[in-house]
C-alpha atoms as a PDB file:
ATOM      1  CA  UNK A   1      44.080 135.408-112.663  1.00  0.00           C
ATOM      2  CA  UNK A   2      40.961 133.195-113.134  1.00  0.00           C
ATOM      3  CA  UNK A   3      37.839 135.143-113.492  1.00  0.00           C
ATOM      4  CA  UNK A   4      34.128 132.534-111.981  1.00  0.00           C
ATOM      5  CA  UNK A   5      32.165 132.374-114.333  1.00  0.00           C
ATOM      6  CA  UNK A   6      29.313 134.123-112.912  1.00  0.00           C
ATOM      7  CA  UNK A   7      31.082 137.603-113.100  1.00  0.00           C
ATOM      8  CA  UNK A   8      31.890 136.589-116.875  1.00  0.00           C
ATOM      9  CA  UNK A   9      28.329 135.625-116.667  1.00  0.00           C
ATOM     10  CA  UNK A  10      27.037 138.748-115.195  1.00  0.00           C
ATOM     11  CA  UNK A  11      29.168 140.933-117.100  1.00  0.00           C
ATOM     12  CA  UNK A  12      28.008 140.148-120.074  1.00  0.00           C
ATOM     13  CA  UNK A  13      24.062 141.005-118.765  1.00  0.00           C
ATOM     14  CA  UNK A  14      25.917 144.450-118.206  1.00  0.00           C
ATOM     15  CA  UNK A  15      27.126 144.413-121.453  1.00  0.00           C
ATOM     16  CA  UNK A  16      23.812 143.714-123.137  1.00  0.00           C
ATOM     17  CA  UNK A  17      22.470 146.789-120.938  1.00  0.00           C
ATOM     18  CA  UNK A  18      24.776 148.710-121.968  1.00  0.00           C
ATOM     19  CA  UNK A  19      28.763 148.215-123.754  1.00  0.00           C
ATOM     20  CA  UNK A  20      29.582 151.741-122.018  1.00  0.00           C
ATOM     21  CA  UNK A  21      28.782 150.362-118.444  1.00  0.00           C
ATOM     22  CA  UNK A  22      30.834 147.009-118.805  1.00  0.00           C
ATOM     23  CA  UNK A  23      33.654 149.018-119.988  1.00  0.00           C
ATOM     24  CA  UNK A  24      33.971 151.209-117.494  1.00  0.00           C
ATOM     25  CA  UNK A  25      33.460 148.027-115.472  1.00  0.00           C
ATOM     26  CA  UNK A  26      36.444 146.454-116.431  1.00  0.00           C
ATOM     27  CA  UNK A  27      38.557 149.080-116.131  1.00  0.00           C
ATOM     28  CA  UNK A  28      37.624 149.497-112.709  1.00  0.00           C
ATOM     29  CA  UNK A  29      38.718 145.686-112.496  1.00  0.00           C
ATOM     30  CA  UNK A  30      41.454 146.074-114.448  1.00  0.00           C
ATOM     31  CA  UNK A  31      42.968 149.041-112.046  1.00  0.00           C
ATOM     32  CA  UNK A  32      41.530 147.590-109.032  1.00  0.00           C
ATOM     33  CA  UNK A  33      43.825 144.206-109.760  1.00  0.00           C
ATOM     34  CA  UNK A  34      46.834 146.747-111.043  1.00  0.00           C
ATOM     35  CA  UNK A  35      46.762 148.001-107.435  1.00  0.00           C
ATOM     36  CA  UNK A  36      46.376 145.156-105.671  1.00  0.00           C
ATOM     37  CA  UNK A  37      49.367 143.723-107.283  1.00  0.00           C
ATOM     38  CA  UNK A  38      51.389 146.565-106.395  1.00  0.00           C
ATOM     39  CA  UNK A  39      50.079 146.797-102.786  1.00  0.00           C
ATOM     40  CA  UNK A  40      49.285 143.282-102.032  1.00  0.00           C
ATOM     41  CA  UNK A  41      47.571 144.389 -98.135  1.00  0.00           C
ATOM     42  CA  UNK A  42      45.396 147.111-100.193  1.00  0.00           C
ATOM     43  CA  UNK A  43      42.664 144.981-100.225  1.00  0.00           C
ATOM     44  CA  UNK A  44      40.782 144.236 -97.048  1.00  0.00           C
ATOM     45  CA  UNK A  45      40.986 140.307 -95.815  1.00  0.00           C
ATOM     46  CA  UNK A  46      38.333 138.031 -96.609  1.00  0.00           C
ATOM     47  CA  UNK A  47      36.038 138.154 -93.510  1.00  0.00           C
ATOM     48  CA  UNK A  48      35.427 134.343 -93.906  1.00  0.00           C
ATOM     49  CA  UNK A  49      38.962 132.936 -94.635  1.00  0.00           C
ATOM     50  CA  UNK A  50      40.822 135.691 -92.004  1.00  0.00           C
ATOM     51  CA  UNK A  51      43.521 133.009 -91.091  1.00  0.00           C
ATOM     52  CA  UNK A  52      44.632 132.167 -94.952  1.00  0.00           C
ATOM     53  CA  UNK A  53      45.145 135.928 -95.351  1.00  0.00           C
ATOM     54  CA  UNK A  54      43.393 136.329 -98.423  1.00  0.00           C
ATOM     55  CA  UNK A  55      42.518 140.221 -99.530  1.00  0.00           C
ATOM     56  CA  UNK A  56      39.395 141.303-101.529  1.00  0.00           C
ATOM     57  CA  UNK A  57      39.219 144.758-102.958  1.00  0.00           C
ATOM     58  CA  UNK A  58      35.412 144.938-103.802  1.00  0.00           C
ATOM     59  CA  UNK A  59      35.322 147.140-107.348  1.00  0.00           C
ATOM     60  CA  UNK A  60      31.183 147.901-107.503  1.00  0.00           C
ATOM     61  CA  UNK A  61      27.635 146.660-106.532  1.00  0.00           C
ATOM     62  CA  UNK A  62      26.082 145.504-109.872  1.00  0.00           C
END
């Protein structure tokens, strides 16, 4: 799994913030993916690549 490097980027503003936060954070990631790899059509499609049947599972607002 490749990770952009904004979220690497923003994660590590979280991190500064506070380490709690960007743990919890990543574990929500970390399960989030776990799922998704189990139940590939858990994740909702991307709305703007519907035909290439790409799925999203969007983990929090930060």
């Amino acid at each position: 799994m490749t990770v952009p490097k904004q979220e690497v980027i923003d994660l590590i503003f979280i991190a500064r913030d506070s380490s709690r936060a960007a743990d919890v954070l990543v574990d929500r990631i970390i399960a989030a993916s776990e799922r998704l790899a189990s139940f590939p059509e858990s994740g909702r499609l991307v709305p703007e690549f519907p035909m290439l049947g790409y799925r999203e599972v969007i983990v929090s607002s930060y």
